[in-house]
N, C-alpha and C. Protein backbone atom coordinates (compact mmCIF):
# COMPACT_ATOMS: atom_id res chain seq x y z
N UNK A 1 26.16 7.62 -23.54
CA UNK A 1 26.86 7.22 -22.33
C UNK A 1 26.76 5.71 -22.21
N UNK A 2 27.81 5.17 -21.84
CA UNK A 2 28.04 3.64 -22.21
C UNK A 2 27.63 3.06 -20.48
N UNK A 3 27.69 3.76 -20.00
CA UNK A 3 27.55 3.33 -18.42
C UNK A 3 26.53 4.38 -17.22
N UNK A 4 25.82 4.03 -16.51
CA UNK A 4 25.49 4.95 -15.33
C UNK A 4 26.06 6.05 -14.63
N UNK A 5 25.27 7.36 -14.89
CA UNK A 5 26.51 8.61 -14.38
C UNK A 5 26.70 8.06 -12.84
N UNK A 6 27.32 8.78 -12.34
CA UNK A 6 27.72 9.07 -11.52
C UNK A 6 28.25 8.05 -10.42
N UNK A 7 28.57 6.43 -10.99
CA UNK A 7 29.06 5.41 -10.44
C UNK A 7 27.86 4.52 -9.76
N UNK A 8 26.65 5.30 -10.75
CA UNK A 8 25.47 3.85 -9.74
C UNK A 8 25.30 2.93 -10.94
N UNK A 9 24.19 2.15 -9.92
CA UNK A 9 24.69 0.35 -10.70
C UNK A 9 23.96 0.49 -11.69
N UNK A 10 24.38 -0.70 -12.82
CA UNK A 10 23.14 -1.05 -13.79
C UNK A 10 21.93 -1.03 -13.41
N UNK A 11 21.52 -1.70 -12.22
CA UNK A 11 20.32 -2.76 -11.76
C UNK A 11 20.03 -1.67 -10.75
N UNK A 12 18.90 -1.44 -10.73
CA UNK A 12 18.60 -0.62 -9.45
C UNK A 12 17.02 -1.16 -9.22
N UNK A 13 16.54 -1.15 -8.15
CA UNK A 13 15.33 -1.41 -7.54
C UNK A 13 15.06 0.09 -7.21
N UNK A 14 14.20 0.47 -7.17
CA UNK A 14 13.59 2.20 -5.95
C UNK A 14 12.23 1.55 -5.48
N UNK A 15 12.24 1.45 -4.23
CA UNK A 15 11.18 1.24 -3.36
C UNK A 15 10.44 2.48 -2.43
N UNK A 16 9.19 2.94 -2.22
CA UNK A 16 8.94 3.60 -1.19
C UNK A 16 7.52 3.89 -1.32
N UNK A 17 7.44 4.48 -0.39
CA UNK A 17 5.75 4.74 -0.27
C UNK A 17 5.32 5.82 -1.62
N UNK A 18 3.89 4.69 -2.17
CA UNK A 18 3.38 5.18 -3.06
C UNK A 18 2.88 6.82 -3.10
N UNK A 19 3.81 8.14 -3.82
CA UNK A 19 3.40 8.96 -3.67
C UNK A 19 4.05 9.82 -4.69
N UNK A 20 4.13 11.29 -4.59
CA UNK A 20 4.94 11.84 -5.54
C UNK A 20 6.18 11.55 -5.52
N UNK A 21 6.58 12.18 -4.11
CA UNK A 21 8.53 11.80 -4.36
C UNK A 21 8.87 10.41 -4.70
N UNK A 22 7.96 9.40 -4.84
CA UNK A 22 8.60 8.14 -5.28
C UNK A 22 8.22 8.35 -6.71
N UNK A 23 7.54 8.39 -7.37
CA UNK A 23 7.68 8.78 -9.07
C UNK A 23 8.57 9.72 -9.47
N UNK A 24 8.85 10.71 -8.52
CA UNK A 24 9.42 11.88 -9.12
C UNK A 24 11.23 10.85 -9.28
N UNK A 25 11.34 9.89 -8.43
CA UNK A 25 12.28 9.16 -8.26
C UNK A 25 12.45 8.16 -9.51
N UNK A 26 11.69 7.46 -9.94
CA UNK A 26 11.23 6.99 -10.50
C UNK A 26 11.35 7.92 -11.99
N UNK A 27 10.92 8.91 -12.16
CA UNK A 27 10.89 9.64 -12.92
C UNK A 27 12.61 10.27 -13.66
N UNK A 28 13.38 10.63 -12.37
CA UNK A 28 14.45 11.16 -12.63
C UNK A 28 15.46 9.93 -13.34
N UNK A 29 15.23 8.77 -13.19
CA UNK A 29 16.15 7.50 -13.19
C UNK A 29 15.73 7.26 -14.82
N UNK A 30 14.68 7.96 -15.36
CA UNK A 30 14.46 7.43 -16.81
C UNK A 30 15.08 8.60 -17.46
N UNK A 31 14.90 9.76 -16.76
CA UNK A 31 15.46 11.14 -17.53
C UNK A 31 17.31 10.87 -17.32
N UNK A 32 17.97 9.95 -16.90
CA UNK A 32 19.19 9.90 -16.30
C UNK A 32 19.63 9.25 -18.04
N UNK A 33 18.56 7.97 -18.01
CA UNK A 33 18.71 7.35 -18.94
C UNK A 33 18.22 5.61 -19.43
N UNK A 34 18.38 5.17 -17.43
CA UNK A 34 17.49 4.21 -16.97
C UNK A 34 15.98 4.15 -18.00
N UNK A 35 16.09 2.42 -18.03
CA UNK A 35 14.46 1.88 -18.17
C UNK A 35 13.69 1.14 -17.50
N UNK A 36 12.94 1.16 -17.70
CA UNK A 36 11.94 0.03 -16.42
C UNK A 36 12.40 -1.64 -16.90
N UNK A 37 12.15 -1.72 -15.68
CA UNK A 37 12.14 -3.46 -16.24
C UNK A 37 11.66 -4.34 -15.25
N UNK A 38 10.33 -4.62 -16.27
CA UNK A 38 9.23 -5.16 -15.50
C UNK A 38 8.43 -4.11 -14.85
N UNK A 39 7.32 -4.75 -14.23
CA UNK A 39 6.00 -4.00 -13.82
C UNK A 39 6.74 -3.65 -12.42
N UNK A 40 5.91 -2.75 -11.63
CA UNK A 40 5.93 -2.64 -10.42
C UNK A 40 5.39 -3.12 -9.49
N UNK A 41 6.13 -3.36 -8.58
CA UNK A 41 5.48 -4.27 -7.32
C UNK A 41 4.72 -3.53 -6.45
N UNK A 42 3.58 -3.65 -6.26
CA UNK A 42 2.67 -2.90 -4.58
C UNK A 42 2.23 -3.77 -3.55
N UNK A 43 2.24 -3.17 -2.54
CA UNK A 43 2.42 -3.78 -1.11
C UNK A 43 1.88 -2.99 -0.13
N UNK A 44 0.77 -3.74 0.68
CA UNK A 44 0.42 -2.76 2.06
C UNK A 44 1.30 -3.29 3.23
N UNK A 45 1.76 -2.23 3.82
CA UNK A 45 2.39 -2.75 5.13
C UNK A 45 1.37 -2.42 6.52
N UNK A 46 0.62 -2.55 6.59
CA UNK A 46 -0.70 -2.12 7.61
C UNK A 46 -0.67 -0.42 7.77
N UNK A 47 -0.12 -0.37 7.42
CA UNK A 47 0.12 1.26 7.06
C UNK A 47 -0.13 2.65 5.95
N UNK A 48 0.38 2.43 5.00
CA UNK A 48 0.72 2.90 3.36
C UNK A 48 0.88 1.77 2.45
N UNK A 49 0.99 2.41 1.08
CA UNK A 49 1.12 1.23 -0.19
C UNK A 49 2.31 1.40 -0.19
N UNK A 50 3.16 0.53 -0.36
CA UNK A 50 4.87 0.62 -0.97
C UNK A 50 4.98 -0.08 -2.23
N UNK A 51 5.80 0.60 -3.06
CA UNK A 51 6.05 0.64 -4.25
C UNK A 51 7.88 -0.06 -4.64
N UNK A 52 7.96 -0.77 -5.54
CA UNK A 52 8.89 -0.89 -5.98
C UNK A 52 9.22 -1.31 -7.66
N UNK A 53 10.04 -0.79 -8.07
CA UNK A 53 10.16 -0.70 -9.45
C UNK A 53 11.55 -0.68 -9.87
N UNK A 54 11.78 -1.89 -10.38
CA UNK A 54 13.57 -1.65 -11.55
C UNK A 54 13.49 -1.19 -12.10
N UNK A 55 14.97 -0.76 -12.19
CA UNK A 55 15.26 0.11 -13.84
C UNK A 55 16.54 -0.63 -13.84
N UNK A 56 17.08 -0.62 -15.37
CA UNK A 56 18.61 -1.10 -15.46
C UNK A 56 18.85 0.10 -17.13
N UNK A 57 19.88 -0.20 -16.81
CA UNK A 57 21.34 0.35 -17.55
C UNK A 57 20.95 -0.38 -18.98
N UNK A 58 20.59 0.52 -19.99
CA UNK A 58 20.27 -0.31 -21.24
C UNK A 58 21.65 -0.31 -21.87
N UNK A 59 21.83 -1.34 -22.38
CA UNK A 59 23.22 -2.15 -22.63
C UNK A 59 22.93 -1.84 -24.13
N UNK A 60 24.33 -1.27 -24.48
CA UNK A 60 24.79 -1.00 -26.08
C UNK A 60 24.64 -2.35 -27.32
N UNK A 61 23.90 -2.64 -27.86
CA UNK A 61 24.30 -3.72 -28.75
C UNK A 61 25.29 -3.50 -29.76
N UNK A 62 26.27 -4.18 -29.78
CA UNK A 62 27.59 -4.10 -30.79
C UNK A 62 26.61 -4.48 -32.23
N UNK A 63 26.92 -3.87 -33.11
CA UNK A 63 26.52 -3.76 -34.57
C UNK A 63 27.62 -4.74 -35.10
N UNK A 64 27.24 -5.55 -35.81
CA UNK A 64 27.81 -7.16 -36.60
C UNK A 64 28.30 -6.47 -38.24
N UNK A 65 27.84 -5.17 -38.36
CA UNK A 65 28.42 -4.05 -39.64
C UNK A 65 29.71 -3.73 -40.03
């Protein structure tokens, strides 16, 4: 697949409180096809940890063959 199903972007951020449904999020975006890019960011908001993590759209390299 040359592009992101279902009309989402290359570039995506997923942010949310550190827990399952945010990996499982996290999780589904690599099984889509998504990769990470870069580490993840953590953050207390006086509250919970929040999490955020890119993924982008791995781009086809044209073969010079």
């Amino acid at each position: 697949m040359s592009s992101p199903p279902e009309g989402l972007p290359v570039y995506r951020v997923l942010t949310g409180p550190d827990d399952a449904a945010f990996c499982h999020r996290v999780s589904d975006a690599l099984k889509m096809g998504y990769v990470l890019h870069g580490a993840p960011a953590v953050t207390f908001n006086g509250e919970r940890v929040i999490v955020a993590q890119a993924v982008i759209w791995p781009a086809k390299v044209a073969s010079s063959a």
